[in-house]
PDB file of N, CA and C in Angstrom:
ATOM      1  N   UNK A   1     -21.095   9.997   2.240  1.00  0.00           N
ATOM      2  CA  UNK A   1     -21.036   9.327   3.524  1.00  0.00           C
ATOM      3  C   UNK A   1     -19.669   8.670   3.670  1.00  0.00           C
ATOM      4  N   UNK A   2     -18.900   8.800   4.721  1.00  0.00           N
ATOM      5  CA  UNK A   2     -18.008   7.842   5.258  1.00  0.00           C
ATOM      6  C   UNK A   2     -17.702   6.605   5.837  1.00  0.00           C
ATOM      7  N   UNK A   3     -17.220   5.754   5.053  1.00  0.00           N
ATOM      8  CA  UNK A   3     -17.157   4.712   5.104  1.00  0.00           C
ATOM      9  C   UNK A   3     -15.807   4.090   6.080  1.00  0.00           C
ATOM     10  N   UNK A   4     -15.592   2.855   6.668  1.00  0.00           N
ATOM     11  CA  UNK A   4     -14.303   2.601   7.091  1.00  0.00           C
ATOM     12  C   UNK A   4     -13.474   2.192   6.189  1.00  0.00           C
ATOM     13  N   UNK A   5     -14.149   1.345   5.517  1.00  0.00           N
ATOM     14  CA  UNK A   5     -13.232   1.206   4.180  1.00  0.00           C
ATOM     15  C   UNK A   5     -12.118   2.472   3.567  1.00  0.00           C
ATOM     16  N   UNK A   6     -13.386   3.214   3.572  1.00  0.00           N
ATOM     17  CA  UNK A   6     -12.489   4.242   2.549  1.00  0.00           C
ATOM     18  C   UNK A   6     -11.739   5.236   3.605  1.00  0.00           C
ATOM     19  N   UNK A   7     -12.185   5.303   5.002  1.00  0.00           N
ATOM     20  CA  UNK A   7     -10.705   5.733   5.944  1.00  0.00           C
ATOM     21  C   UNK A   7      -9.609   4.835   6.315  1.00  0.00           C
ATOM     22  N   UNK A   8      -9.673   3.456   5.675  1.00  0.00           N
ATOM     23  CA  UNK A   8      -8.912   2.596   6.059  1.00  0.00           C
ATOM     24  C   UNK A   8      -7.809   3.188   4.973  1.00  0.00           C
ATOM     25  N   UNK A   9      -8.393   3.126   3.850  1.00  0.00           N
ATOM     26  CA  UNK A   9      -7.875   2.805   2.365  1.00  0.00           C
ATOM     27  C   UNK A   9      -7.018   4.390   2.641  1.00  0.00           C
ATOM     28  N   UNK A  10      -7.224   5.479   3.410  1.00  0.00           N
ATOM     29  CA  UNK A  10      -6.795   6.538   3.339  1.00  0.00           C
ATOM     30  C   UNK A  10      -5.638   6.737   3.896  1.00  0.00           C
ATOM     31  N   UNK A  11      -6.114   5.819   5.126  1.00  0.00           N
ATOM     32  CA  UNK A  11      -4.693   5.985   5.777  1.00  0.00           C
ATOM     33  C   UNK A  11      -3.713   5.088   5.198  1.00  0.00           C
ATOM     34  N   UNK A  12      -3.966   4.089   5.046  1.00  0.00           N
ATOM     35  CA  UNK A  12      -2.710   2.960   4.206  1.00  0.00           C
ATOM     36  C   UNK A  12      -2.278   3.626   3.330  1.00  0.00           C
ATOM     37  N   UNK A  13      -3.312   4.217   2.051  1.00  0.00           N
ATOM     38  CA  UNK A  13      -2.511   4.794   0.845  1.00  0.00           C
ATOM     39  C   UNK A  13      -1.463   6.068   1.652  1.00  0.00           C
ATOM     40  N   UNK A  14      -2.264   6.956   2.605  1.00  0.00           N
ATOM     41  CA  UNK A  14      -1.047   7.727   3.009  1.00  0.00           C
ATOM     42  C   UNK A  14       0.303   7.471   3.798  1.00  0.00           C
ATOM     43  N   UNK A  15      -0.145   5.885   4.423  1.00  0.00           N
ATOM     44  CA  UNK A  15       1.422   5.244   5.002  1.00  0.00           C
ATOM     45  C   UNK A  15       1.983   5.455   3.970  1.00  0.00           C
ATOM     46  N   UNK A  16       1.684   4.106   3.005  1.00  0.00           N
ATOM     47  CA  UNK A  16       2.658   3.667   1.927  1.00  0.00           C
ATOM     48  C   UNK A  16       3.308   5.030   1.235  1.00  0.00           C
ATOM     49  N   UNK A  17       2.744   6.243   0.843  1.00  0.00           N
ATOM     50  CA  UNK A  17       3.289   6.939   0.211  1.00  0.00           C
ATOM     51  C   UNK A  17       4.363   7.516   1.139  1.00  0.00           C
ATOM     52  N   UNK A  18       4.438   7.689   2.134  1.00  0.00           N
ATOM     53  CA  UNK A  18       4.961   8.502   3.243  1.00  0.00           C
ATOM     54  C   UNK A  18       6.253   7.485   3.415  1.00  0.00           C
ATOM     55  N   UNK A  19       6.026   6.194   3.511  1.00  0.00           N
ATOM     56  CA  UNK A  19       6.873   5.014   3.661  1.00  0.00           C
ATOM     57  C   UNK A  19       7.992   5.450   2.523  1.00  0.00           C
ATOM     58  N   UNK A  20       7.570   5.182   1.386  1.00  0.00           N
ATOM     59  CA  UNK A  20       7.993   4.983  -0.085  1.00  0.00           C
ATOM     60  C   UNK A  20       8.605   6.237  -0.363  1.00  0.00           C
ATOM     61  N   UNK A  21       7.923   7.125   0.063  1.00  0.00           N
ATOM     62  CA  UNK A  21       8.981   8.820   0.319  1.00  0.00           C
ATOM     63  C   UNK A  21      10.459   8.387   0.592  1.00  0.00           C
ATOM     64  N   UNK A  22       9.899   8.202   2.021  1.00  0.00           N
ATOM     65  CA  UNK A  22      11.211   8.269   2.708  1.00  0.00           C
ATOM     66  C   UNK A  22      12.505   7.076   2.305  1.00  0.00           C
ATOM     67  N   UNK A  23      11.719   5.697   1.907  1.00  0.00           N
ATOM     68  CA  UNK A  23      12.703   4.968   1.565  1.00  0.00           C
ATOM     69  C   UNK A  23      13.515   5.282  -0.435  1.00  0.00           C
ATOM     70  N   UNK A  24      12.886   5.696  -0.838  1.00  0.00           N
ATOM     71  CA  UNK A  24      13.573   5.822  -2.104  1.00  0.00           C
ATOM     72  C   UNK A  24      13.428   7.434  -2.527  1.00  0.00           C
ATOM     73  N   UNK A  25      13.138   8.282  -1.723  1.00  0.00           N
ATOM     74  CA  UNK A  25      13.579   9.693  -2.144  1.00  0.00           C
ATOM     75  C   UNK A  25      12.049  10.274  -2.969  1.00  0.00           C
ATOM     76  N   UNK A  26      12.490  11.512  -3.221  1.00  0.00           N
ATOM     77  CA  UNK A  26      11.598  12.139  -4.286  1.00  0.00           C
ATOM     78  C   UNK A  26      11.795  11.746  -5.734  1.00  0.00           C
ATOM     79  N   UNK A  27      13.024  11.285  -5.622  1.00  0.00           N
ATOM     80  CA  UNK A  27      12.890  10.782  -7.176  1.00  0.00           C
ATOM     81  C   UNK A  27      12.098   9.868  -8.233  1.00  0.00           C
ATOM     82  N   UNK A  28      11.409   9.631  -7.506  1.00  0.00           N
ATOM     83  CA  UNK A  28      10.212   8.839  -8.079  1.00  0.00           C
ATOM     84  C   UNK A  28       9.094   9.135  -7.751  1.00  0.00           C
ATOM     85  N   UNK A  29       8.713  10.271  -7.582  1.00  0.00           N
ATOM     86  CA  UNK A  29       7.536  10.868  -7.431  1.00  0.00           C
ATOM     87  C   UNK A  29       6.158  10.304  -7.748  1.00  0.00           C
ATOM     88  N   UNK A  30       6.551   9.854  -9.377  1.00  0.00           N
ATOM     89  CA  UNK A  30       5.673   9.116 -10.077  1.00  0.00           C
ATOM     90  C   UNK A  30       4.762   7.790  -9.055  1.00  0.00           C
ATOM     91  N   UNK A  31       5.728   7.183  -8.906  1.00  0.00           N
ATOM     92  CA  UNK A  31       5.408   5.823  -7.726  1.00  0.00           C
ATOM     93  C   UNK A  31       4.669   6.123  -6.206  1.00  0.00           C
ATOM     94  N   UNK A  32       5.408   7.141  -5.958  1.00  0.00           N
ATOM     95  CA  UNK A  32       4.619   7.705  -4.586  1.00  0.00           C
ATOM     96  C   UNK A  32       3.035   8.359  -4.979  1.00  0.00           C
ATOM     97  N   UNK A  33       2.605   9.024  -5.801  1.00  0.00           N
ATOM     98  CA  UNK A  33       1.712   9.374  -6.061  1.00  0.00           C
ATOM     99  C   UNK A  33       0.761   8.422  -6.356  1.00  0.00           C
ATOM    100  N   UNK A  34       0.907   7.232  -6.883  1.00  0.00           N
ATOM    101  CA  UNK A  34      -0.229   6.158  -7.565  1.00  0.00           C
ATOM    102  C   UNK A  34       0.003   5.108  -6.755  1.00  0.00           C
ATOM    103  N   UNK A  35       1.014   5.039  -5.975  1.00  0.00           N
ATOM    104  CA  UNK A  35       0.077   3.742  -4.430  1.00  0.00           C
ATOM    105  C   UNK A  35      -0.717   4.196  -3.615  1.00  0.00           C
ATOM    106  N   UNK A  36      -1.215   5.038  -3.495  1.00  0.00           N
ATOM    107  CA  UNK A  36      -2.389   5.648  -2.616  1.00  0.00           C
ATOM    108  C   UNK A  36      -3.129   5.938  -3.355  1.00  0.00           C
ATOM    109  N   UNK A  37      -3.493   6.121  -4.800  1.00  0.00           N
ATOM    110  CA  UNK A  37      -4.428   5.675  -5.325  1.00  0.00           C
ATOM    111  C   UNK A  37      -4.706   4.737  -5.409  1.00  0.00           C
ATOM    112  N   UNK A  38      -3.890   3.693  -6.145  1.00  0.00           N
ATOM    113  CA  UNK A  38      -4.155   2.010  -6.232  1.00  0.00           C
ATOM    114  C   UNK A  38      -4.724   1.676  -4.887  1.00  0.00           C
ATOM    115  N   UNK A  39      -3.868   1.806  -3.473  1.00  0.00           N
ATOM    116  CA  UNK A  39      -4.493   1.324  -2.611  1.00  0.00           C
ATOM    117  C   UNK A  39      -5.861   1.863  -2.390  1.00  0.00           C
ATOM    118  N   UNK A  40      -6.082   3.188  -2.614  1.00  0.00           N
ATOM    119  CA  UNK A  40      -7.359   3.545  -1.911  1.00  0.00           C
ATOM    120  C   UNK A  40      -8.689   2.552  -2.994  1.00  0.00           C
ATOM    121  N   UNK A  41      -8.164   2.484  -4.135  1.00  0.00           N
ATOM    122  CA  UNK A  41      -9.290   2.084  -5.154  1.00  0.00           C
ATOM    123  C   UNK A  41      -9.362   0.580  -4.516  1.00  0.00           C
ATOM    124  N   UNK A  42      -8.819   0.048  -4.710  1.00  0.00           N
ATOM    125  CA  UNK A  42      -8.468  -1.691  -3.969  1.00  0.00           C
ATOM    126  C   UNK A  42      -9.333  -1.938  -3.061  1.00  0.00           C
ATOM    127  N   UNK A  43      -8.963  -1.117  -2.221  1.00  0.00           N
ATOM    128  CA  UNK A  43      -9.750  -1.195  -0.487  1.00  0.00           C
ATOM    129  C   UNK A  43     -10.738  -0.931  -0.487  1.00  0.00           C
ATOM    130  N   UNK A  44     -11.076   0.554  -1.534  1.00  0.00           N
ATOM    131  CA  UNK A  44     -12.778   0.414  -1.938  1.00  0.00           C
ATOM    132  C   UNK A  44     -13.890  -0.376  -2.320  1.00  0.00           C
ATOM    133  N   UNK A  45     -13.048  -1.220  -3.729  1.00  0.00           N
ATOM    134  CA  UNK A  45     -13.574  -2.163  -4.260  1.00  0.00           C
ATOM    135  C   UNK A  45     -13.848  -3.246  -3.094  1.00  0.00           C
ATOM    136  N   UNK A  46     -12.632  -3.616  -2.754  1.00  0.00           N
ATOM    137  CA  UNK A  46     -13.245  -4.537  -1.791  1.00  0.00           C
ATOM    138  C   UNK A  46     -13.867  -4.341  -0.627  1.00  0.00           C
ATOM    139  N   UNK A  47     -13.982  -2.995  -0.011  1.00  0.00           N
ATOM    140  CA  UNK A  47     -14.985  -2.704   1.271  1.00  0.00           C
ATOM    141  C   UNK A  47     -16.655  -2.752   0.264  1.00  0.00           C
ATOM    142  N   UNK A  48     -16.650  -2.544  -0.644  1.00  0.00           N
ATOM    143  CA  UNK A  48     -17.877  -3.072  -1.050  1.00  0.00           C
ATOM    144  C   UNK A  48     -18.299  -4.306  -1.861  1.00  0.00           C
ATOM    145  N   UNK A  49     -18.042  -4.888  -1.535  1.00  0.00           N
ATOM    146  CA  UNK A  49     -17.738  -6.277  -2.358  1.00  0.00           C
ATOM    147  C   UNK A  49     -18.719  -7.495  -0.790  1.00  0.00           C
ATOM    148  N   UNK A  50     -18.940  -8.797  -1.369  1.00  0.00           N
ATOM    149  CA  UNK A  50     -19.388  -9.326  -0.007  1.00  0.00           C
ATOM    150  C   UNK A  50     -18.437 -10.577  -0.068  1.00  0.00           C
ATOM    151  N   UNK A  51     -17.382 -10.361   0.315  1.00  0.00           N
ATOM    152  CA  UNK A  51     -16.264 -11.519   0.441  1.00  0.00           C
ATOM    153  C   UNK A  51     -16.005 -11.469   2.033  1.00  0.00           C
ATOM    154  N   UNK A  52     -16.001 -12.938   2.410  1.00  0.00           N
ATOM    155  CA  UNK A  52     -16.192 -13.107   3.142  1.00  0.00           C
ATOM    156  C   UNK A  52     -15.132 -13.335   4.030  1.00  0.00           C
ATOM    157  N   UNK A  53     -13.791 -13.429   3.500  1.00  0.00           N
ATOM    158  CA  UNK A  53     -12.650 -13.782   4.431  1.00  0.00           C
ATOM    159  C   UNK A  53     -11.559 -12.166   3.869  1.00  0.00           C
ATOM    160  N   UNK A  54     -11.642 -12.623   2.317  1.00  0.00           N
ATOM    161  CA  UNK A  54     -10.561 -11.436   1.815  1.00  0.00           C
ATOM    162  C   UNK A  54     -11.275 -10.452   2.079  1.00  0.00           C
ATOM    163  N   UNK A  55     -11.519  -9.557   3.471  1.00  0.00           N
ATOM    164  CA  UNK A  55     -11.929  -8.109   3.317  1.00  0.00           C
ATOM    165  C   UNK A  55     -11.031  -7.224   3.371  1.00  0.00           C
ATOM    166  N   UNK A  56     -11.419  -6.302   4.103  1.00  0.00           N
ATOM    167  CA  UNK A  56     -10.606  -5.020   4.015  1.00  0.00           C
ATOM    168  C   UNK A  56      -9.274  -5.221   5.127  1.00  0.00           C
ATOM    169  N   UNK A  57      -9.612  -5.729   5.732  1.00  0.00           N
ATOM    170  CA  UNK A  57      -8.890  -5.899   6.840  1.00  0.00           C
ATOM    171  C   UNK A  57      -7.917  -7.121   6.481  1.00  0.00           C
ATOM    172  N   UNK A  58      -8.110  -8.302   6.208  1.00  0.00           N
ATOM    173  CA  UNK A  58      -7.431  -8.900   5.723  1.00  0.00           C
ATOM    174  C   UNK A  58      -6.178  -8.151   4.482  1.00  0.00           C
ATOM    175  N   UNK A  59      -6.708  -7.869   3.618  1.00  0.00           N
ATOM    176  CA  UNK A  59      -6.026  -6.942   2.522  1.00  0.00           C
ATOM    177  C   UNK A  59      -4.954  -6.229   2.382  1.00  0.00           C
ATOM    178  N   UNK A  60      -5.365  -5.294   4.129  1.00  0.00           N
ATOM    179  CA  UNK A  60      -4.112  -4.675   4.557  1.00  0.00           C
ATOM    180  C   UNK A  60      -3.221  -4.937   5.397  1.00  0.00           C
ATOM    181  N   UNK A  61      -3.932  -6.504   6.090  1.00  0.00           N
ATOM    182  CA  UNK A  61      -2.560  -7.157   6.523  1.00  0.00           C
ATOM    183  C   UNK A  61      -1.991  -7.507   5.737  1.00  0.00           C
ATOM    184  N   UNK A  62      -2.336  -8.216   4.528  1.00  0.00           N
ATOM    185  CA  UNK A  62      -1.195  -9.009   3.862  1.00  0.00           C
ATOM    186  C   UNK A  62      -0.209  -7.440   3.237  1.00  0.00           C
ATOM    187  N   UNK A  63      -1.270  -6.224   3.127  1.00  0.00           N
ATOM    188  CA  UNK A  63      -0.208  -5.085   2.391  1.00  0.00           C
ATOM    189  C   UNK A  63       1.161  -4.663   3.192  1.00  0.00           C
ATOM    190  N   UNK A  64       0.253  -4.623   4.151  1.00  0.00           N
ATOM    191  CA  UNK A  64       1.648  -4.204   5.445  1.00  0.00           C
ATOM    192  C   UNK A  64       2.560  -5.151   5.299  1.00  0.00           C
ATOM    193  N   UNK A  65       2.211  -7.069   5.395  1.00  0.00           N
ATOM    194  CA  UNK A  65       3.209  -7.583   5.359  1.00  0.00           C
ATOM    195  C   UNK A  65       4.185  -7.465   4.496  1.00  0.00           C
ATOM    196  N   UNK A  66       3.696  -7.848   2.975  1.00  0.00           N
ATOM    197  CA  UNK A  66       4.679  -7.055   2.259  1.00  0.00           C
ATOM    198  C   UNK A  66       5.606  -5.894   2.320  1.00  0.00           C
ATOM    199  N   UNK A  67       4.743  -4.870   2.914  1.00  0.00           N
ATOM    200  CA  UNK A  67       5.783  -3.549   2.994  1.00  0.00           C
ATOM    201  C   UNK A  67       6.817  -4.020   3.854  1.00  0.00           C
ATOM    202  N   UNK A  68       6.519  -4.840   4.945  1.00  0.00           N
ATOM    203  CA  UNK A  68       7.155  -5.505   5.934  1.00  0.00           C
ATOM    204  C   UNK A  68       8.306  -6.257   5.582  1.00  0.00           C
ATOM    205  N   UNK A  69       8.386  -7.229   4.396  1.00  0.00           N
ATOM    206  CA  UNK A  69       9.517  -7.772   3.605  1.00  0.00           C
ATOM    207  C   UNK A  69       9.913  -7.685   3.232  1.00  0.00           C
ATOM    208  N   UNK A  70       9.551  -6.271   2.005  1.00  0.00           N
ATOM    209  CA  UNK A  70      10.686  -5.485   1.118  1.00  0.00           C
ATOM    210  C   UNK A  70      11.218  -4.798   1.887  1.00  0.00           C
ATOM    211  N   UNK A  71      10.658  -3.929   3.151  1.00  0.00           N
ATOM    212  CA  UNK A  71      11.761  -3.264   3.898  1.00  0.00           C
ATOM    213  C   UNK A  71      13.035  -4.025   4.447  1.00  0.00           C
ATOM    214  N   UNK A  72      12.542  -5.174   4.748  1.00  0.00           N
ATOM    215  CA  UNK A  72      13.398  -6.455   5.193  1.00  0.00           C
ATOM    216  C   UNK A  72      14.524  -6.478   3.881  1.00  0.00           C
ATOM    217  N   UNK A  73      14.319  -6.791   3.118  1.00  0.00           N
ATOM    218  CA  UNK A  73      14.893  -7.156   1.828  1.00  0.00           C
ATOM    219  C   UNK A  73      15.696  -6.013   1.579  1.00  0.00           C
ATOM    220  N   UNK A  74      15.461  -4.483   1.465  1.00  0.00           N
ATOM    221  CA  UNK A  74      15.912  -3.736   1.258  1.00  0.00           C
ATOM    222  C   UNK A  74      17.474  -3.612   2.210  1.00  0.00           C
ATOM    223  N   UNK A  75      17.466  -4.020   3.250  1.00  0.00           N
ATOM    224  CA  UNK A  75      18.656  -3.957   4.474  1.00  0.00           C
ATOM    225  C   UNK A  75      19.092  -5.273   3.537  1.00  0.00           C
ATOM    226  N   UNK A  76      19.558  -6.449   3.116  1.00  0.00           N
ATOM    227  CA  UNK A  76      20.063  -6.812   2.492  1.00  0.00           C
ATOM    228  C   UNK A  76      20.700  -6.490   1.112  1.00  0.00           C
ATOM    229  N   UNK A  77      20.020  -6.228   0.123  1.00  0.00           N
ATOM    230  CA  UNK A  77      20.080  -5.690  -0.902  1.00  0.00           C
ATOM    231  C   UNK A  77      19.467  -4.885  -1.659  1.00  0.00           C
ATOM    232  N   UNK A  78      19.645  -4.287  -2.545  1.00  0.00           N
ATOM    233  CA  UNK A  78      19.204  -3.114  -3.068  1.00  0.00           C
ATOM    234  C   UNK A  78      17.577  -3.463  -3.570  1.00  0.00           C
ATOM    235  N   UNK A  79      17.014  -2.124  -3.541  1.00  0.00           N
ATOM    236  CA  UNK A  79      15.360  -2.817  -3.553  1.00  0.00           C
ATOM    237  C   UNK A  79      15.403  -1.605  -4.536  1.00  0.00           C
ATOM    238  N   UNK A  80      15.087  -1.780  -5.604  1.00  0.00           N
ATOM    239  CA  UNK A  80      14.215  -0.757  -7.007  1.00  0.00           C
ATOM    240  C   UNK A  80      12.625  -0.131  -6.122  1.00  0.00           C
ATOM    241  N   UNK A  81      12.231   1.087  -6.493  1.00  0.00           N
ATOM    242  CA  UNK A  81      11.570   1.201  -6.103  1.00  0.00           C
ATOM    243  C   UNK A  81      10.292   0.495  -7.099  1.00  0.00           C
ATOM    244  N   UNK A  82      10.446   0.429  -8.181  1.00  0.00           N
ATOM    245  CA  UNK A  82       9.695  -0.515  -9.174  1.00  0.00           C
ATOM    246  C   UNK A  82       9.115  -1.596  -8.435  1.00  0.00           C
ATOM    247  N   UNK A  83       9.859  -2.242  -7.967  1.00  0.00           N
ATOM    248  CA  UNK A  83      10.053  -3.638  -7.361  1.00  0.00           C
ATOM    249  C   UNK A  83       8.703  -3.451  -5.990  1.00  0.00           C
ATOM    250  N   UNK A  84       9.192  -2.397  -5.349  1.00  0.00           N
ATOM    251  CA  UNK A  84       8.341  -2.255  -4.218  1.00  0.00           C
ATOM    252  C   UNK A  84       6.993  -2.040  -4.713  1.00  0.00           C
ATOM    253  N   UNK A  85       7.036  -1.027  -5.169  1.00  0.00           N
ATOM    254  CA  UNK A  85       5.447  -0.889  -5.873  1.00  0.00           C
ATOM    255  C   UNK A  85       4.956  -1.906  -6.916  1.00  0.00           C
ATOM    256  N   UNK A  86       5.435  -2.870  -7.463  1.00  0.00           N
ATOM    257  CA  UNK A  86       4.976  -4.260  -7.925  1.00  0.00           C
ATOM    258  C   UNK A  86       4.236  -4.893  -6.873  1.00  0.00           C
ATOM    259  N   UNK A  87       5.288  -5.434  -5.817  1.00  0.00           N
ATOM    260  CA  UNK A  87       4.546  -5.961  -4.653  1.00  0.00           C
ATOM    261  C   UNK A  87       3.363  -5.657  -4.179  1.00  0.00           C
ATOM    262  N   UNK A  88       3.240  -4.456  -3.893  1.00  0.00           N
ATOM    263  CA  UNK A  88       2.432  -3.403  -3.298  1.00  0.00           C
ATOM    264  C   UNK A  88       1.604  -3.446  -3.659  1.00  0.00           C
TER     265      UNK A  88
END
């Protein structure tokens, strides 16, 4: 059965990877491949979980924001892709 959670978690993990593509190349393949896992598992866990403020939705605002600041950060100075996927 389909859940929103887990189409939420689908599409974020496929932003971020798509994001993370484009900002640091194929060369890290490694990294692009396991934030859309991490995220999708995350978003799972917590679309089934009964928390009452941190849900799913919450979760991926604060994810976006982040993506939102290292991209920020990145136009200043150099951003590791390490670094991004720490945040992340």
């Amino acid at each position: 059965m389909i859940t929103v959670p887990e189409l939420a978690a689908e599409a974020l993990g496929s932003f971020l990877a798509t994001d993370m593509n484009r900002s640091f190349g194929s060369s890290h393949a490694r990294l692009t491949e396991l934030i859309p896992s991490v995220a999708r598992l995350a978003l799972e866990y917590i679309g089934n979980s009964d928390a009452l403020y941190h849900n799913v939705e919450h979760t991926m605002l604060v994810t976006l924001a982040g993506h939102d600041i290292m991209m920020g950060r990145a136009l200043l100075a150099p951003t590791l892709p390490s670094d991004y996927a720490h945040l992340i």
